[in-house]
PDB file of N, CA and C in Angstrom:
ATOM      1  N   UNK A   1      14.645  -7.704  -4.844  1.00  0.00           N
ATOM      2  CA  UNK A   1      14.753  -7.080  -3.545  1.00  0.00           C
ATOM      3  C   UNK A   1      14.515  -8.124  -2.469  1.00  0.00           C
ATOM      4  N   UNK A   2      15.419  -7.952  -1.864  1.00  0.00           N
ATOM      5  CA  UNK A   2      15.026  -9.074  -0.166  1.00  0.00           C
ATOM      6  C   UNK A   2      14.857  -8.393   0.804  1.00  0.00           C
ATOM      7  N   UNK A   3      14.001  -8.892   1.551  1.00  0.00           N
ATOM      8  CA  UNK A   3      13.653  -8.769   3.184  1.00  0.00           C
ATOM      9  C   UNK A   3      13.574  -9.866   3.867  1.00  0.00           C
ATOM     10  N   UNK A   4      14.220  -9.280   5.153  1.00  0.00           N
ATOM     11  CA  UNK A   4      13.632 -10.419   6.312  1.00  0.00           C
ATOM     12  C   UNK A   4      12.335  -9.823   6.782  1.00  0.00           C
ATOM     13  N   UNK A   5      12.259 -10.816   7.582  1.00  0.00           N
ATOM     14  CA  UNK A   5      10.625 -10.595   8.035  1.00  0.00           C
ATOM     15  C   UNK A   5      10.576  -9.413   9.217  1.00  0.00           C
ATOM     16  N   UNK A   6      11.483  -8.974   9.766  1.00  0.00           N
ATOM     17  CA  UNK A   6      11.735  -7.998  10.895  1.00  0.00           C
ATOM     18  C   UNK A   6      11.565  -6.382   9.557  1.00  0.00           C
ATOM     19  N   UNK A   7      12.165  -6.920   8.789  1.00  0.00           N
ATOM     20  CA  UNK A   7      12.564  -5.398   7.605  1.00  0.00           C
ATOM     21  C   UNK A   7      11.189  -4.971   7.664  1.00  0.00           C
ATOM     22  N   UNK A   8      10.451  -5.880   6.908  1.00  0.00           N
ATOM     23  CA  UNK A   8       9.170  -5.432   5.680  1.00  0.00           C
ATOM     24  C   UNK A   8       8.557  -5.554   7.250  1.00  0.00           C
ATOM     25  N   UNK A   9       7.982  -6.077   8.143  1.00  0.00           N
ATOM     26  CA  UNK A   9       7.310  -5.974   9.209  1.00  0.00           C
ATOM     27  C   UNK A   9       7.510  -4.546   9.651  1.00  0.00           C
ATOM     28  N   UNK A  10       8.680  -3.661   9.558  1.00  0.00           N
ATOM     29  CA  UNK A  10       8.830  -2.700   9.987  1.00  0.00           C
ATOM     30  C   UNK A  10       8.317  -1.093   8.824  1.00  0.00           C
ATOM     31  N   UNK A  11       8.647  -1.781   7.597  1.00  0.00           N
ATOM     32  CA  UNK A  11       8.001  -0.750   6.686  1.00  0.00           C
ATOM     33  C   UNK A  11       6.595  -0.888   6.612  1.00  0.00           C
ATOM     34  N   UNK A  12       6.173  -1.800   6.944  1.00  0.00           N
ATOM     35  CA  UNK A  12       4.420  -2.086   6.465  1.00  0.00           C
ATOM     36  C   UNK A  12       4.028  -1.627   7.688  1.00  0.00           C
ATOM     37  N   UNK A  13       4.507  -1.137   8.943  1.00  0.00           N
ATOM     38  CA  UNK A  13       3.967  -0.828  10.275  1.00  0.00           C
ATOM     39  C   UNK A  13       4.454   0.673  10.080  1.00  0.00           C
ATOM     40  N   UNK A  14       5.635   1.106   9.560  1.00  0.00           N
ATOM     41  CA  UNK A  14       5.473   2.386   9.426  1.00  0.00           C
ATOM     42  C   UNK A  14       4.716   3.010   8.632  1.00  0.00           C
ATOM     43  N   UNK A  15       4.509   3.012   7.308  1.00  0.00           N
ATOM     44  CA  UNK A  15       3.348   2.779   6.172  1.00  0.00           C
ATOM     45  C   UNK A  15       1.983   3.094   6.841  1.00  0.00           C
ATOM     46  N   UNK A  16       1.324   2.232   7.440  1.00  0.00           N
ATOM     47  CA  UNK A  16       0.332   2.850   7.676  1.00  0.00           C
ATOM     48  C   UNK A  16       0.513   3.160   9.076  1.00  0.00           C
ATOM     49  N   UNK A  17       1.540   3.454   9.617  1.00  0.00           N
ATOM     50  CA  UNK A  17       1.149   4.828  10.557  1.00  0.00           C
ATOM     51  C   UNK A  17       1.043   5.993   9.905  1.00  0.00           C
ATOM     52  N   UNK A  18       1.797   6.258   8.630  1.00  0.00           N
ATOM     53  CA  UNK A  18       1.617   7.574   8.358  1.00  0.00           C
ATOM     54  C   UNK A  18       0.173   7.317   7.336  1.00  0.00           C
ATOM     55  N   UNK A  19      -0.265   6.006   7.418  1.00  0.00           N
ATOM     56  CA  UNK A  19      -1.816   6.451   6.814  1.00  0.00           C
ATOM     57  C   UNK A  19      -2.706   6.514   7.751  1.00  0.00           C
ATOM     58  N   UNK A  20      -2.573   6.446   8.739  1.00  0.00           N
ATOM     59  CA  UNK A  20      -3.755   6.790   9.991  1.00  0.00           C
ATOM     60  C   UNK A  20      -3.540   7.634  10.380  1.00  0.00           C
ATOM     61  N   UNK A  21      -2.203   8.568  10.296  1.00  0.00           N
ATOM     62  CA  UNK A  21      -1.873  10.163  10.589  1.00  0.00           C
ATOM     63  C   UNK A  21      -2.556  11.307  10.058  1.00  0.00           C
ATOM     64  N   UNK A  22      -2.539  10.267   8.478  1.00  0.00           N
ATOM     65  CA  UNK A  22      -3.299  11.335   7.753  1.00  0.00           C
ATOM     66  C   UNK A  22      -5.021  11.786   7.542  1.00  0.00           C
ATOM     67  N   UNK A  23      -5.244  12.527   7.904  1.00  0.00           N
ATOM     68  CA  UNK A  23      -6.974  13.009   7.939  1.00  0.00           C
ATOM     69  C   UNK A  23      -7.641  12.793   6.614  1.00  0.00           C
ATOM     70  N   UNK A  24      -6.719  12.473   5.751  1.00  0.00           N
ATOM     71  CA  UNK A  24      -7.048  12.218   4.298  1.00  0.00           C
ATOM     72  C   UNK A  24      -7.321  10.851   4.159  1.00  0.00           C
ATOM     73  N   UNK A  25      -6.713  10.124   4.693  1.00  0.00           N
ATOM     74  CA  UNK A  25      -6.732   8.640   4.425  1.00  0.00           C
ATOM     75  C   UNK A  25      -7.180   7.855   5.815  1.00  0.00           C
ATOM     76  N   UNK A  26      -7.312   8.379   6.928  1.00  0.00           N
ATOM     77  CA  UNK A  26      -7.936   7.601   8.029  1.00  0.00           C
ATOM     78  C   UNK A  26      -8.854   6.973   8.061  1.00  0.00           C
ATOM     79  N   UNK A  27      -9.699   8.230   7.336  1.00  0.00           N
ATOM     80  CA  UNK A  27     -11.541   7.808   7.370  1.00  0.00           C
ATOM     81  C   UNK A  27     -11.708   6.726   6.582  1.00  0.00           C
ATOM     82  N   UNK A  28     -10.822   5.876   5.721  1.00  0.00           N
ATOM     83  CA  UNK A  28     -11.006   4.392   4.949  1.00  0.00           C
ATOM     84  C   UNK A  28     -10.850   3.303   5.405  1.00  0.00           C
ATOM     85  N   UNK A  29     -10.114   3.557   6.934  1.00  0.00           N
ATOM     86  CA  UNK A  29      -9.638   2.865   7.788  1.00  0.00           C
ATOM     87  C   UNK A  29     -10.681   1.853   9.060  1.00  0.00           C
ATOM     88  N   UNK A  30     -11.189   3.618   9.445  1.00  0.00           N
ATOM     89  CA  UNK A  30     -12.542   3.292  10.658  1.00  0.00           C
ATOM     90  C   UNK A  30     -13.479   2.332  10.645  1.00  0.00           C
ATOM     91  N   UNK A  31     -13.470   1.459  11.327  1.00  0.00           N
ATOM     92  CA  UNK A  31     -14.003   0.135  11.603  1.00  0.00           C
ATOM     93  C   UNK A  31     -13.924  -1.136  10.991  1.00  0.00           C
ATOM     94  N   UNK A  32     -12.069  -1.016  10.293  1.00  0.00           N
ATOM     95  CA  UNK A  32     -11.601  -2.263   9.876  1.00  0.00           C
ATOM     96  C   UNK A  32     -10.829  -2.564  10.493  1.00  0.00           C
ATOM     97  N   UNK A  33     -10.907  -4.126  10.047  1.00  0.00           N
ATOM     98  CA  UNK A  33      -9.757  -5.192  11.543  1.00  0.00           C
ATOM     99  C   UNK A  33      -8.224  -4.737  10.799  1.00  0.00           C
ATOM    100  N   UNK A  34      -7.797  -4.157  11.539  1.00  0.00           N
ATOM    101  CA  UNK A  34      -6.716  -3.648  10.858  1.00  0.00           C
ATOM    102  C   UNK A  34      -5.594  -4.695  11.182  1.00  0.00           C
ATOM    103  N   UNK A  35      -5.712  -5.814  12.113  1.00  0.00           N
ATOM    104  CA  UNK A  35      -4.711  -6.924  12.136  1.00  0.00           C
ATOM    105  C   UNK A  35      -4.834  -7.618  10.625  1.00  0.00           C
ATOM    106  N   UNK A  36      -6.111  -7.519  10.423  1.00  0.00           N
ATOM    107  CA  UNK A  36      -6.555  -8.630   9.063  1.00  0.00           C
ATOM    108  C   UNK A  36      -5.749  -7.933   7.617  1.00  0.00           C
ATOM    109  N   UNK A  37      -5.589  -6.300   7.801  1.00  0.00           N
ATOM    110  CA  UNK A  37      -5.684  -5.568   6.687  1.00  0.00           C
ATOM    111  C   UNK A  37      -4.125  -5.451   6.566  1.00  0.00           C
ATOM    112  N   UNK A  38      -2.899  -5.652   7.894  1.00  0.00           N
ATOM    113  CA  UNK A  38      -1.991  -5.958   7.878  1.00  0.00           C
ATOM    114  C   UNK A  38      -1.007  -7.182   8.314  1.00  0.00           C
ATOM    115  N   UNK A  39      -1.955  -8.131   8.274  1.00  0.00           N
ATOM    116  CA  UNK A  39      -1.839  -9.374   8.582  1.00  0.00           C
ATOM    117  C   UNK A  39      -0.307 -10.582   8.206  1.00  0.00           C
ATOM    118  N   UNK A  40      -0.040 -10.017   6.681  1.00  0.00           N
ATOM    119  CA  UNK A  40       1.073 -10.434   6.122  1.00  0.00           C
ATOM    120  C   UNK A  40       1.920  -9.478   5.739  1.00  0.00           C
ATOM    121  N   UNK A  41       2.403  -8.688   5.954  1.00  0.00           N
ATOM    122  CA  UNK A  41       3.249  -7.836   5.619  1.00  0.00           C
ATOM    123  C   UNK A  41       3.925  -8.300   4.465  1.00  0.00           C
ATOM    124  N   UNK A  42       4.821  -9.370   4.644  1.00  0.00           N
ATOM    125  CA  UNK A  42       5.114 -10.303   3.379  1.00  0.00           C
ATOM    126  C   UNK A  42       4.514 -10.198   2.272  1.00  0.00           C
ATOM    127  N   UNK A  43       3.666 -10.353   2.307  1.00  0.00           N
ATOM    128  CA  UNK A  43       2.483 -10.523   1.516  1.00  0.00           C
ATOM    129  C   UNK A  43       2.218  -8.645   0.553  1.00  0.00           C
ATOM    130  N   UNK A  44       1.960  -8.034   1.205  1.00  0.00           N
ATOM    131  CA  UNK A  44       1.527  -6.631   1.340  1.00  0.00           C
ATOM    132  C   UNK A  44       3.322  -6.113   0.113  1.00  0.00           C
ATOM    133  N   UNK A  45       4.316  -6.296   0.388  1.00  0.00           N
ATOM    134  CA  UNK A  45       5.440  -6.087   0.038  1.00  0.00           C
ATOM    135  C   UNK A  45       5.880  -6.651  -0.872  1.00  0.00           C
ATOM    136  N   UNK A  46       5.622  -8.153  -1.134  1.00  0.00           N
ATOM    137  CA  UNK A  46       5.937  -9.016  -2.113  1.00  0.00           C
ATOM    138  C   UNK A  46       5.072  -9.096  -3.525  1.00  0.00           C
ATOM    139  N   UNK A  47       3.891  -8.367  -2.810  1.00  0.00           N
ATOM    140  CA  UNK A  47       2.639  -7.917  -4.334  1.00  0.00           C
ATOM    141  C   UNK A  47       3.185  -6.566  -4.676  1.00  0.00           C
ATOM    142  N   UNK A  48       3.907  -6.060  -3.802  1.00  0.00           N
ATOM    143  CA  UNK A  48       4.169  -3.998  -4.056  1.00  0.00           C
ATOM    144  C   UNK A  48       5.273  -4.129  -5.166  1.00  0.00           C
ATOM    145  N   UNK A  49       6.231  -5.310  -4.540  1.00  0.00           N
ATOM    146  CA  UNK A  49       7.713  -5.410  -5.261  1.00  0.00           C
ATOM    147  C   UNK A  49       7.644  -6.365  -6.722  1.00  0.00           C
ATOM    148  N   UNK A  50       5.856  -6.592  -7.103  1.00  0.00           N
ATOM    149  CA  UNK A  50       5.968  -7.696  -8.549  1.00  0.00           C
ATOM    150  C   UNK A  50       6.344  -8.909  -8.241  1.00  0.00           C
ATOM    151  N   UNK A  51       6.729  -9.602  -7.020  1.00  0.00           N
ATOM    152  CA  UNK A  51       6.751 -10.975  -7.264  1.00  0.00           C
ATOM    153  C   UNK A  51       6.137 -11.469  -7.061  1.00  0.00           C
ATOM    154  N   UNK A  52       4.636 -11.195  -6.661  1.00  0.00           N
ATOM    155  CA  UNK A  52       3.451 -12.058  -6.523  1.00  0.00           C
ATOM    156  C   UNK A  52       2.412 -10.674  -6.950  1.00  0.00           C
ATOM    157  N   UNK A  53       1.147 -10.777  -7.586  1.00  0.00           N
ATOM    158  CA  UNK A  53       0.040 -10.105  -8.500  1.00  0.00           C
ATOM    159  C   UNK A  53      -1.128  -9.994  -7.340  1.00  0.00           C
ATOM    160  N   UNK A  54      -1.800  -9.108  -6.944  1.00  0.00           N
ATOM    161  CA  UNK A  54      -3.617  -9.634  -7.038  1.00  0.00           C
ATOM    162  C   UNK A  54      -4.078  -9.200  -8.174  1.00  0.00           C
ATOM    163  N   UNK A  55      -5.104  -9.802  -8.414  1.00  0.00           N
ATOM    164  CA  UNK A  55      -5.861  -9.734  -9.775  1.00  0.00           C
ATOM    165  C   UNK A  55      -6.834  -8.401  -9.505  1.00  0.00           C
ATOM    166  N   UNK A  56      -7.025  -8.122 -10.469  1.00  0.00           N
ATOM    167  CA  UNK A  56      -7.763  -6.899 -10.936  1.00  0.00           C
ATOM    168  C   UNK A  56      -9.122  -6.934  -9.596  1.00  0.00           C
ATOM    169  N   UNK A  57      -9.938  -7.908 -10.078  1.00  0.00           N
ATOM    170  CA  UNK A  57     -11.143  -8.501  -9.648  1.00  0.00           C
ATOM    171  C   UNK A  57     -11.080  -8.178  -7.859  1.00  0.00           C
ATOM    172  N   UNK A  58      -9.827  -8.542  -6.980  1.00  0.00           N
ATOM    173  CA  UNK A  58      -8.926  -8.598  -5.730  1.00  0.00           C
ATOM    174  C   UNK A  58      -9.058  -7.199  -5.270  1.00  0.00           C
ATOM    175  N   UNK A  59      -8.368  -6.808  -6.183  1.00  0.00           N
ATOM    176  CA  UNK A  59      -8.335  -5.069  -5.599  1.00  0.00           C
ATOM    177  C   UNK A  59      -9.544  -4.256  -5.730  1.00  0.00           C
ATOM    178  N   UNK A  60     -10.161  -4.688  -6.728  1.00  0.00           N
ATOM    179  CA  UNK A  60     -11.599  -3.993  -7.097  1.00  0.00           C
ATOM    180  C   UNK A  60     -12.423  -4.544  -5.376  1.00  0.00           C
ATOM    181  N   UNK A  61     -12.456  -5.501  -5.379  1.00  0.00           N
ATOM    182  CA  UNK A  61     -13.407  -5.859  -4.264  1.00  0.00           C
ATOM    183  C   UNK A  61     -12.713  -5.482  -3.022  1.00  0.00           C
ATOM    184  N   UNK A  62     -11.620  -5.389  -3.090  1.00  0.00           N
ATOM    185  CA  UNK A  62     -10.989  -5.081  -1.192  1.00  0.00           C
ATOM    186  C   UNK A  62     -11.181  -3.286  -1.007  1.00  0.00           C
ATOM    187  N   UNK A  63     -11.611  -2.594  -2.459  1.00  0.00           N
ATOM    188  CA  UNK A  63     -11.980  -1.164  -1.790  1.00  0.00           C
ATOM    189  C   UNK A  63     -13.131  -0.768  -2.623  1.00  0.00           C
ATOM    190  N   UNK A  64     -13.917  -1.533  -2.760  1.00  0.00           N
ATOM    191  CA  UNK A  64     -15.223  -1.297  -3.088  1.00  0.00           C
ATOM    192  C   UNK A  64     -16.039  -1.335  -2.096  1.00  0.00           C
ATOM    193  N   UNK A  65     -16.828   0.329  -2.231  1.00  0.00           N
ATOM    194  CA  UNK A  65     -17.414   0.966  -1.532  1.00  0.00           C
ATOM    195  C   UNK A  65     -16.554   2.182  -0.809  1.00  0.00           C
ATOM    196  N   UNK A  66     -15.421   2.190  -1.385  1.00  0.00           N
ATOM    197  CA  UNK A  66     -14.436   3.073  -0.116  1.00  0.00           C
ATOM    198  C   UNK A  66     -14.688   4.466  -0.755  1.00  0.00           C
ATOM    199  N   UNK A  67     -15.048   4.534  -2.014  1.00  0.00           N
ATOM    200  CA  UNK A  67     -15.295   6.178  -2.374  1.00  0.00           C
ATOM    201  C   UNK A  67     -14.061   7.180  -2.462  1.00  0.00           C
ATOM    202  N   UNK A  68     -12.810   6.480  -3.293  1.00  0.00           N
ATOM    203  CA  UNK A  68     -11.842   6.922  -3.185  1.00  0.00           C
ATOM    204  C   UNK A  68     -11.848   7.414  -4.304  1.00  0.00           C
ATOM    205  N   UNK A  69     -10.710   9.166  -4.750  1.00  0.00           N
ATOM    206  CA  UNK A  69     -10.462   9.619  -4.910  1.00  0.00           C
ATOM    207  C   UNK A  69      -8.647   9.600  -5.525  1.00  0.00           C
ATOM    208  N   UNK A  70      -8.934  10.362  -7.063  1.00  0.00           N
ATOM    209  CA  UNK A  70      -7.564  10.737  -7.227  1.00  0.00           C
ATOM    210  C   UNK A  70      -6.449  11.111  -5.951  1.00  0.00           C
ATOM    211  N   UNK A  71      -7.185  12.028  -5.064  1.00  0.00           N
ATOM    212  CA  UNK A  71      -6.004  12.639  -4.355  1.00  0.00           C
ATOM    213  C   UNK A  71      -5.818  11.672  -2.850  1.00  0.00           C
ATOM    214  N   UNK A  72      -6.572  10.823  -2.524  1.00  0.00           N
ATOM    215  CA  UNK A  72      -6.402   9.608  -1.797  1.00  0.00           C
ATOM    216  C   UNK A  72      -5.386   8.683  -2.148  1.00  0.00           C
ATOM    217  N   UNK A  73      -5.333   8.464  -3.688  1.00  0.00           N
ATOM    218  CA  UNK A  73      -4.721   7.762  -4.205  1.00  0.00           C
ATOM    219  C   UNK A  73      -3.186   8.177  -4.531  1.00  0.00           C
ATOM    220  N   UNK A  74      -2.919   9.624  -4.401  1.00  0.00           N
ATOM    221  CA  UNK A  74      -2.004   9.995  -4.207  1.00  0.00           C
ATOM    222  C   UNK A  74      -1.090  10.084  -3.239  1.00  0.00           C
ATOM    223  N   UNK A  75      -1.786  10.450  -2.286  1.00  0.00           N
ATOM    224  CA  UNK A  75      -1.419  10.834  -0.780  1.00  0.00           C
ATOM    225  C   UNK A  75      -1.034   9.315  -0.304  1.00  0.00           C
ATOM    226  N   UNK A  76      -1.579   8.185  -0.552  1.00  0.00           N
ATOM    227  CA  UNK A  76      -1.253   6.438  -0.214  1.00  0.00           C
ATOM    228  C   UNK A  76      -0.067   6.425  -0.856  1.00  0.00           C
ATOM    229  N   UNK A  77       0.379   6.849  -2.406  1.00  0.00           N
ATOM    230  CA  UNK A  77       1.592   6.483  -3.204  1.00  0.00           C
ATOM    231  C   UNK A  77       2.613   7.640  -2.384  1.00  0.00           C
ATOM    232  N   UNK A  78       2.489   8.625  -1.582  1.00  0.00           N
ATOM    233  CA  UNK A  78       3.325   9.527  -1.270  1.00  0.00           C
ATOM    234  C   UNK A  78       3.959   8.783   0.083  1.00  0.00           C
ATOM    235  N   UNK A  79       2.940   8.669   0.922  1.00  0.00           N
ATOM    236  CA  UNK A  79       3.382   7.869   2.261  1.00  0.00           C
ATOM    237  C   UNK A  79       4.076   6.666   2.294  1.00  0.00           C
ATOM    238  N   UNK A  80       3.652   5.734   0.839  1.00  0.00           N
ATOM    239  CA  UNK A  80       4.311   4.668   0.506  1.00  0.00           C
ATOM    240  C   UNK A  80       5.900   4.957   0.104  1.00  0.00           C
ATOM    241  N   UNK A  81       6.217   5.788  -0.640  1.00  0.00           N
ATOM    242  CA  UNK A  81       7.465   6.451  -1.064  1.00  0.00           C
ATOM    243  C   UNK A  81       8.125   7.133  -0.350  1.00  0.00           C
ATOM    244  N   UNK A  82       7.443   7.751   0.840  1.00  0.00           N
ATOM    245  CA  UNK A  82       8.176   8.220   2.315  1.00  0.00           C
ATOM    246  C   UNK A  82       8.872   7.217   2.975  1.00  0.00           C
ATOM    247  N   UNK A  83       7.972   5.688   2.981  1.00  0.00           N
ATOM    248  CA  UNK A  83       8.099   4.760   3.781  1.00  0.00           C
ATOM    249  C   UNK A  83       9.443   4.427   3.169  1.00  0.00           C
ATOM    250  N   UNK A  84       9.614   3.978   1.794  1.00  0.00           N
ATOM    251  CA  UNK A  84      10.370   3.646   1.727  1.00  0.00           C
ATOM    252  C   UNK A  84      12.006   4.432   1.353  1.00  0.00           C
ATOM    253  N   UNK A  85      11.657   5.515   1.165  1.00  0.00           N
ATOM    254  CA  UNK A  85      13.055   6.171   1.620  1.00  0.00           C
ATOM    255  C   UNK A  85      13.486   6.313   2.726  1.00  0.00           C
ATOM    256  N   UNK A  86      12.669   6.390   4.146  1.00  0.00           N
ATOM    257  CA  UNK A  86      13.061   6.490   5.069  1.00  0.00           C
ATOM    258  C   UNK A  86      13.767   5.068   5.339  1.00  0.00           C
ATOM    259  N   UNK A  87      12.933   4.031   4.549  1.00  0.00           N
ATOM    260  CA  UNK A  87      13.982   2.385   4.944  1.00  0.00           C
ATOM    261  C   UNK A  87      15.468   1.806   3.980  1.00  0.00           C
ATOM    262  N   UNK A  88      15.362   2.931   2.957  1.00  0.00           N
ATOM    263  CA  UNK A  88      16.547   3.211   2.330  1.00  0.00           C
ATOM    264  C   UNK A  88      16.317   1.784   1.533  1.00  0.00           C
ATOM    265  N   UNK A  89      15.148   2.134   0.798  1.00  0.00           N
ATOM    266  CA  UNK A  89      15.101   0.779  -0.673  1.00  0.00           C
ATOM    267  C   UNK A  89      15.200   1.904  -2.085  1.00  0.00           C
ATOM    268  N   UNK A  90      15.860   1.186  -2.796  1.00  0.00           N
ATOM    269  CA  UNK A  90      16.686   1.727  -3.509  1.00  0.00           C
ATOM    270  C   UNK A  90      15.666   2.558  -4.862  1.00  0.00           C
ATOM    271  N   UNK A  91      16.434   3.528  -5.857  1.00  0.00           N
ATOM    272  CA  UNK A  91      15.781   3.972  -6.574  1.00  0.00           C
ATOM    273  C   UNK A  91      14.684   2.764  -7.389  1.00  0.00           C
ATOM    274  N   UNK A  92      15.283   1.674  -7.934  1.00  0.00           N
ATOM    275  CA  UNK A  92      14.949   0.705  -8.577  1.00  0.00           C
ATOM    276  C   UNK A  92      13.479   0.268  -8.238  1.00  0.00           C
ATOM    277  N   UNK A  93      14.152  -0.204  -6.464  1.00  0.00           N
ATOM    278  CA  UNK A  93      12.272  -0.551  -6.186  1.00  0.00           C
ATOM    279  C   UNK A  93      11.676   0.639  -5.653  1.00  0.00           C
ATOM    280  N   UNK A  94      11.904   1.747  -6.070  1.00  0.00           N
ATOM    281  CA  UNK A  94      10.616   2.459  -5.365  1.00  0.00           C
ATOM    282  C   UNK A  94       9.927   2.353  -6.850  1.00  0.00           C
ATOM    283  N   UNK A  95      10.586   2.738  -8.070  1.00  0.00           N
ATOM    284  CA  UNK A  95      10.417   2.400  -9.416  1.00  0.00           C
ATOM    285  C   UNK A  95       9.074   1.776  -9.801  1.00  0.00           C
ATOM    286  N   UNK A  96       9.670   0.431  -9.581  1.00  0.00           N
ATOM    287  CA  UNK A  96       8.877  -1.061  -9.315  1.00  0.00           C
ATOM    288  C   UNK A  96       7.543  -0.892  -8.795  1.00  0.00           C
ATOM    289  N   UNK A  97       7.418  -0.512  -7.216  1.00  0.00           N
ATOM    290  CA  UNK A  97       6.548   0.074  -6.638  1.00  0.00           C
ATOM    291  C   UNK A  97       5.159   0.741  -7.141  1.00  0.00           C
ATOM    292  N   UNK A  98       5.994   2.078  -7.415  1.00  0.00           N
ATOM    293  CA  UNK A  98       5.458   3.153  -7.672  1.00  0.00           C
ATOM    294  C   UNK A  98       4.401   2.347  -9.204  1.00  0.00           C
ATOM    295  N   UNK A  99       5.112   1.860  -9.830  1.00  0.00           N
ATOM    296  CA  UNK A  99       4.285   1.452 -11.170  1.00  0.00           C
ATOM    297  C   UNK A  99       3.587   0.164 -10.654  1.00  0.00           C
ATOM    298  N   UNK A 100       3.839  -0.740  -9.959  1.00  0.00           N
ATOM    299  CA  UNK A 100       3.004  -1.686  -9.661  1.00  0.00           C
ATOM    300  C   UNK A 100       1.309  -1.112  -8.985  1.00  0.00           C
ATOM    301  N   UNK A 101       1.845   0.171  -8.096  1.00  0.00           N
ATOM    302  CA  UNK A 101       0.802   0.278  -7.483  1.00  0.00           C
ATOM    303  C   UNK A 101      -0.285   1.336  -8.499  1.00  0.00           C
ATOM    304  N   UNK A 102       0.452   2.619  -9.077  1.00  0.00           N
ATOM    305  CA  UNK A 102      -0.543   2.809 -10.269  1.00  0.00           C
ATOM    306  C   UNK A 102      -0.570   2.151 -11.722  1.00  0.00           C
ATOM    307  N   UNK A 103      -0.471   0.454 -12.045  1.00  0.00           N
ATOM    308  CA  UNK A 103      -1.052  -0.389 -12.224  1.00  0.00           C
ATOM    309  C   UNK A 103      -2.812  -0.294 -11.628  1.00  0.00           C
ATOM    310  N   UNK A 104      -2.731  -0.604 -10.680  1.00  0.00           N
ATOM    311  CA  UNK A 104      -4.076  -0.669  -9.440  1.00  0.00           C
ATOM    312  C   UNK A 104      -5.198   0.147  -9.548  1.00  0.00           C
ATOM    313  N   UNK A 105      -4.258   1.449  -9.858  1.00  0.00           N
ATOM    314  CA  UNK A 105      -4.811   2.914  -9.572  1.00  0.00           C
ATOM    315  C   UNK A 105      -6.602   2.541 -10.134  1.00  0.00           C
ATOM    316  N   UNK A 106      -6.883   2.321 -11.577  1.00  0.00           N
ATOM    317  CA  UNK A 106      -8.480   2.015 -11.782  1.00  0.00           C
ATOM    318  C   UNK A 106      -8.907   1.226 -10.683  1.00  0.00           C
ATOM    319  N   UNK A 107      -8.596   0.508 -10.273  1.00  0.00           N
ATOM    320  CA  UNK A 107      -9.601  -0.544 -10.125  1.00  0.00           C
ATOM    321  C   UNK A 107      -9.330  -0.145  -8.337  1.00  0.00           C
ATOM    322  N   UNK A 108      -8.265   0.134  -7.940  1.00  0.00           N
ATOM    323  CA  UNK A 108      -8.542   0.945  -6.568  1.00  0.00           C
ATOM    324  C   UNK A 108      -9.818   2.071  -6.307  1.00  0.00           C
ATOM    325  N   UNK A 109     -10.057   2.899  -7.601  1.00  0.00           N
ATOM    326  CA  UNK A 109     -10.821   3.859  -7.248  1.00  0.00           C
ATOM    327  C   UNK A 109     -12.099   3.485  -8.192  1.00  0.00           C
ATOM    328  N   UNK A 110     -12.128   2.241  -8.556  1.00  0.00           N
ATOM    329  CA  UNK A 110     -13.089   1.858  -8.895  1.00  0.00           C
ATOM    330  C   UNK A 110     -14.132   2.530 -10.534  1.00  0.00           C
ATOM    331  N   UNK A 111     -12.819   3.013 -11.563  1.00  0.00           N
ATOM    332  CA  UNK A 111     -13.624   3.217 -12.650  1.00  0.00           C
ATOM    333  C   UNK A 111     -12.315   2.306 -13.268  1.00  0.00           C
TER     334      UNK A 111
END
């Protein structure tokens, strides 16, 4: 999958608007530098799409302490899959996606 930097800049900004919309997923948000937390979009897209990994250890520590929940974890993979139908990426990578990110799923919610 390719992007320019205008594309994925635009899905990773829609993305979490609809996670700060949501009353479900806001409160994980409140009082983080959210430039820092979307800083590379690139980055954010290119780990979603499998061509670059964080390690187990990565994800465990970037939401440890967040007290997340199965249905948190749902509601993130739903908005993510909104995002990207609305940007018209194809069955393949939502595919990709979808399994890269529940890959994560333990160590996001921390068992």
């Amino acid at each position: 999958m390719q992007f320019n930097d205008e594309k994925m800049t635009s899905v990773v900004k829609d993305f979490f608007s609809k996670i700060h919309a949501d009353d479900l997923l806001s409160q994980f948000f409140k009082g983080h530098d959210q430039e820092r937390i979307q800083h590379h979009p690139e980055t954010f897209l290119s780990h979603g799409m499998g061509e670059q990994k964080y390690s187990n250890e990565e994800i465990t520590q970037a939401h440890q302490g967040l007290e997340m929940k199965d249905e948190h974890f749902e509601s993130m993979i739903g908005h993510f899959m909104a995002t990207m139908n609305e940007h018209g990426l194809s069955e393949e990578d939502k595919k990709t996606v979808t399994e890269m990110l529940n890959g994560y799923k333990k160590d996001v919610l921390g068992h």
